[in-house]
N, C-alpha and C. Protein backbone atom coordinates (compact mmCIF):
# COMPACT_ATOMS: atom_id res chain seq x y z
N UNK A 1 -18.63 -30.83 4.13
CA UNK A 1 -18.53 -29.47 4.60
C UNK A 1 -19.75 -28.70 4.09
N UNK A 2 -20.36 -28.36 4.69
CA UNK A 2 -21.97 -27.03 4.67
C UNK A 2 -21.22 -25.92 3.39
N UNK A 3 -22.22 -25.67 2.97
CA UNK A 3 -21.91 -24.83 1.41
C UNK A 3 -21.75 -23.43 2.06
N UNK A 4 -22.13 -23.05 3.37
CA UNK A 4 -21.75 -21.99 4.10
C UNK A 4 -20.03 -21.68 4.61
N UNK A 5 -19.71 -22.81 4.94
CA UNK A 5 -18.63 -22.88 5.23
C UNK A 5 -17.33 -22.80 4.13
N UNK A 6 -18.39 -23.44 2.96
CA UNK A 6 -16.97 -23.46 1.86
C UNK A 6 -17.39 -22.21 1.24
N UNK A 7 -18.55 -20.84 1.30
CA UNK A 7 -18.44 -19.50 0.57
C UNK A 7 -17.86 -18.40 1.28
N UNK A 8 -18.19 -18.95 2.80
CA UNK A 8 -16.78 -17.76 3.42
C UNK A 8 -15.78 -18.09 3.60
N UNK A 9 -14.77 -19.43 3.13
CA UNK A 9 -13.56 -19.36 2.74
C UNK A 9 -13.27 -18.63 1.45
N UNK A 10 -14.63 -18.80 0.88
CA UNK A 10 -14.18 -18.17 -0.66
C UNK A 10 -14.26 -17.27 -0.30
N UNK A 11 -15.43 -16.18 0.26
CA UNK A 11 -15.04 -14.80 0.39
C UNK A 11 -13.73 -14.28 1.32
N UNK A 12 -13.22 -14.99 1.65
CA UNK A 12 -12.24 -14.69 2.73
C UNK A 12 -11.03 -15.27 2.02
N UNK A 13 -10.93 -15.86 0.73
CA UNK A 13 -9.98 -16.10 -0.09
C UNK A 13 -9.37 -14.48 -1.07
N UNK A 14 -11.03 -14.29 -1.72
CA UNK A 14 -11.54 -13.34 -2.35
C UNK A 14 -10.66 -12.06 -1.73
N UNK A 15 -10.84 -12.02 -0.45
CA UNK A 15 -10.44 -10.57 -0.12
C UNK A 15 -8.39 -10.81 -0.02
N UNK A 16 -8.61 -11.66 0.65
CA UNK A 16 -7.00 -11.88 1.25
C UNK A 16 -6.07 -11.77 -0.38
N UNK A 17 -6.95 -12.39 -1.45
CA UNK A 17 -6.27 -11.76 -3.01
C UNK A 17 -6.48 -10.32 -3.56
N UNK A 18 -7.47 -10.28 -3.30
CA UNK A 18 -7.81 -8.45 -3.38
C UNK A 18 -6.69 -7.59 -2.73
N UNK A 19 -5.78 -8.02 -1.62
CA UNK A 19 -4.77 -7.24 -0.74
C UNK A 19 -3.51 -7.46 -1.55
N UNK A 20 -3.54 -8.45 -1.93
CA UNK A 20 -2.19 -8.80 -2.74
C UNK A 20 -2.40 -8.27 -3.82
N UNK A 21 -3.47 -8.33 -5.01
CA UNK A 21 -3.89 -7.50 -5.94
C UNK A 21 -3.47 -6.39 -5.74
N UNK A 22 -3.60 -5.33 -4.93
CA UNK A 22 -3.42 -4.15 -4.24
C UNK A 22 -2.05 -3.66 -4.54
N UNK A 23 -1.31 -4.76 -3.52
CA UNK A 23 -0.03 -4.68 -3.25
C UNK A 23 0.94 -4.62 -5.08
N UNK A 24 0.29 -5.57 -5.98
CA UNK A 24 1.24 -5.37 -7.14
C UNK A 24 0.53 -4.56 -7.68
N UNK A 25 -0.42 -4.12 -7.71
CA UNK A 25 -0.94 -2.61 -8.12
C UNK A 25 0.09 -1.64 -7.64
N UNK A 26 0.28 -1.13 -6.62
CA UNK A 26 1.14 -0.58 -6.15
C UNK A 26 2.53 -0.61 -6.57
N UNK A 27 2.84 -1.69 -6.54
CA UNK A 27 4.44 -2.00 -7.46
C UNK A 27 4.51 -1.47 -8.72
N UNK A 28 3.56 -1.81 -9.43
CA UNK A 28 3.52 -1.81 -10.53
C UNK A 28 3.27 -0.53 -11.35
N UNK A 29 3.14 0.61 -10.66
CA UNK A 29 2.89 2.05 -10.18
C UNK A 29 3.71 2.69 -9.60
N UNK A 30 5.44 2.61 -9.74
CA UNK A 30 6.27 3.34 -9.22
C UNK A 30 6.24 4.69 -8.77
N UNK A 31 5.45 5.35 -10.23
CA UNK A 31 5.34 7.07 -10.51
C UNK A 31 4.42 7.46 -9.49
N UNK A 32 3.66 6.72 -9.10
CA UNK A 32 2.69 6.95 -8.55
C UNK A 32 3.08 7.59 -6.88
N UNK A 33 4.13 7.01 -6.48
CA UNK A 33 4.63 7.08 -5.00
C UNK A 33 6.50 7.20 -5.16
N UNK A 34 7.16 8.35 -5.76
CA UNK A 34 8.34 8.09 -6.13
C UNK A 34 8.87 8.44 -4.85
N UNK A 35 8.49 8.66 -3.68
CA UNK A 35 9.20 8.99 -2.12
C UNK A 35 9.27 7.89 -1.31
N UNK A 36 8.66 6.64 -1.78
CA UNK A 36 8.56 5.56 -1.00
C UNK A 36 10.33 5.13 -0.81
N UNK A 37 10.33 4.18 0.66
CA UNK A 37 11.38 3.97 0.70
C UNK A 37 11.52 2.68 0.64
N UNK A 38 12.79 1.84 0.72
CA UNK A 38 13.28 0.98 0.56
C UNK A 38 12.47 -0.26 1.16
N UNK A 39 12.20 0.41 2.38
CA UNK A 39 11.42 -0.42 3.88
C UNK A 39 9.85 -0.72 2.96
N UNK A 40 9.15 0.22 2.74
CA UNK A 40 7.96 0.41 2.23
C UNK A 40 7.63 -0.77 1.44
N UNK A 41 8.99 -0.51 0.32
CA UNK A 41 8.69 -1.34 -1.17
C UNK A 41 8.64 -2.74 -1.03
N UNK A 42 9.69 -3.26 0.18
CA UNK A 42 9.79 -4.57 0.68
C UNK A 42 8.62 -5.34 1.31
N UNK A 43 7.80 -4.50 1.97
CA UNK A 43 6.79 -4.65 2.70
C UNK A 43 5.50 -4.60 1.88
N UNK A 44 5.75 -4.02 0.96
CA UNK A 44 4.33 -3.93 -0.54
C UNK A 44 4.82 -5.35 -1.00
N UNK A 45 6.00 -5.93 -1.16
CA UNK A 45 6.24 -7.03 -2.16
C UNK A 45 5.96 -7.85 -1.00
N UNK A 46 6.04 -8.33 0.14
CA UNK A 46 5.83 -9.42 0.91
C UNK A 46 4.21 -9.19 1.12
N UNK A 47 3.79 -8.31 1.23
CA UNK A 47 2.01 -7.94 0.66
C UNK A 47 1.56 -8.81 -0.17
N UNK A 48 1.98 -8.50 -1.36
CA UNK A 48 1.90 -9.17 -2.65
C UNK A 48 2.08 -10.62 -2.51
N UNK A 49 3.09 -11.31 -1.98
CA UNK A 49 3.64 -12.38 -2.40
C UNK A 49 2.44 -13.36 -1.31
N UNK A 50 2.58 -12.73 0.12
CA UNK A 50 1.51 -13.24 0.99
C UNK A 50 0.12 -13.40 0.39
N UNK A 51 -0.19 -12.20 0.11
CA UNK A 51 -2.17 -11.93 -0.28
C UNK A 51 -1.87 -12.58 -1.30
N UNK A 52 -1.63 -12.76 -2.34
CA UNK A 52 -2.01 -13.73 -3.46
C UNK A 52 -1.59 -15.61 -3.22
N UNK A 53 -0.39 -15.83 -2.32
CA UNK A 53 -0.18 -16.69 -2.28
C UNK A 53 -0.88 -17.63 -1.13
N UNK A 54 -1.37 -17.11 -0.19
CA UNK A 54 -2.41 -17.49 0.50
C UNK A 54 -3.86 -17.84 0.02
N UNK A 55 -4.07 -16.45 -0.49
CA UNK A 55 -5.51 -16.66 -1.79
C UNK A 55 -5.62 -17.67 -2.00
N UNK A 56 -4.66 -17.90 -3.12
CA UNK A 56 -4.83 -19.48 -4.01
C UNK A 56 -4.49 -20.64 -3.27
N UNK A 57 -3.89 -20.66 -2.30
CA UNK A 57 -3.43 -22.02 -1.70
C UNK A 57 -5.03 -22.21 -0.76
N UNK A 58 -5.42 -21.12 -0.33
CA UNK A 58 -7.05 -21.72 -0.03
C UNK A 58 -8.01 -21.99 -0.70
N UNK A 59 -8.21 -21.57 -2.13
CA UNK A 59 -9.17 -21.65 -3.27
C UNK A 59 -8.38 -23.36 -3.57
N UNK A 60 -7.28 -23.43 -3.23
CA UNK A 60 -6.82 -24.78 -4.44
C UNK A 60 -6.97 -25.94 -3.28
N UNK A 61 -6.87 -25.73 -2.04
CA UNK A 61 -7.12 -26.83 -1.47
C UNK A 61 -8.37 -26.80 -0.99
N UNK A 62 -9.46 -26.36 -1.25
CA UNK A 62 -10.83 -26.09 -1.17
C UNK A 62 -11.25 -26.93 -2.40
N UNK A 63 -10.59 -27.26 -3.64
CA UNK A 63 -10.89 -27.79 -4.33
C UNK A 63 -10.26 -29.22 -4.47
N UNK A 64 -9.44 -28.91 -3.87
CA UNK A 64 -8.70 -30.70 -3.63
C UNK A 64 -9.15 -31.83 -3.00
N UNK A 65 -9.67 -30.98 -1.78
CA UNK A 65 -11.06 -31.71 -1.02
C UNK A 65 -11.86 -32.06 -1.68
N UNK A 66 -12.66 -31.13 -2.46
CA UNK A 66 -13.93 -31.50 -2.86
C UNK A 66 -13.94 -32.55 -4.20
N UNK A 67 -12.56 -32.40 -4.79
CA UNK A 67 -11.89 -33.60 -5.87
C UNK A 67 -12.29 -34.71 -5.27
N UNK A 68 -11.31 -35.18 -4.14
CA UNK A 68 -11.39 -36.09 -3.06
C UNK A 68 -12.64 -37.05 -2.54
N UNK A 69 -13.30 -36.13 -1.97
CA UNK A 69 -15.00 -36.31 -2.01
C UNK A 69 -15.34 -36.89 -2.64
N UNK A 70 -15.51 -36.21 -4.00
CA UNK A 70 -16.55 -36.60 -5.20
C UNK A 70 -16.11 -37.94 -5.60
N UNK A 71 -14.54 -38.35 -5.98
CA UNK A 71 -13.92 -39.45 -6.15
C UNK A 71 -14.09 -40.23 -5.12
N UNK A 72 -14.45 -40.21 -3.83
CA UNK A 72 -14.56 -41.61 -2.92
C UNK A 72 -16.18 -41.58 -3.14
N UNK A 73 -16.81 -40.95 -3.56
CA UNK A 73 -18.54 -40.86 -3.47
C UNK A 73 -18.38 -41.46 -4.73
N UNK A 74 -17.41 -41.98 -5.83
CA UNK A 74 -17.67 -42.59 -7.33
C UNK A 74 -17.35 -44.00 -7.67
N UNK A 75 -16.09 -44.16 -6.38
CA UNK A 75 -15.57 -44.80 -6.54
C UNK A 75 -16.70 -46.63 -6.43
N UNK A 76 -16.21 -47.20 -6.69
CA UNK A 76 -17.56 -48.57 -6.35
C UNK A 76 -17.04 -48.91 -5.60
């Protein structure tokens, strides 16, 4: 895979965690928004749970590959 291809997954990892970041920022900041409703808060936590859990499942199999790789390129 072109080193282009594997830095805009990373930047496109990068951001999609930045949203989830966001999202438990937000949680984690009740005072901050005490009118929010029920609907809101559910929708900040599936934020959260999505943007970070997507993040890493592309950063980690971005690296599983390249595990992969390197081990059949070692192997004799």
């Amino acid at each position: 895979m072109s080193n282009s291809s594997e830095f805009e997954r990373g930047v496109f990892a990068g951001i999609i965690i930045a949203f989830g970041a966001n999202a438990v920022n937000w949680l984690i900041t009740p005072m901050s928004h005490p009118d929010a409703s029920t609907l809101r808060t559910v929708g900040v936590a599936v934020q959260a749970i999505l943007g970070l859990g997507i993040g890493v499942w592309l950063i980690a199999r971005e690296r599983i590959k390249r595990n992969k790789q390197r081990a059949a390129v070692n192997t004799p």
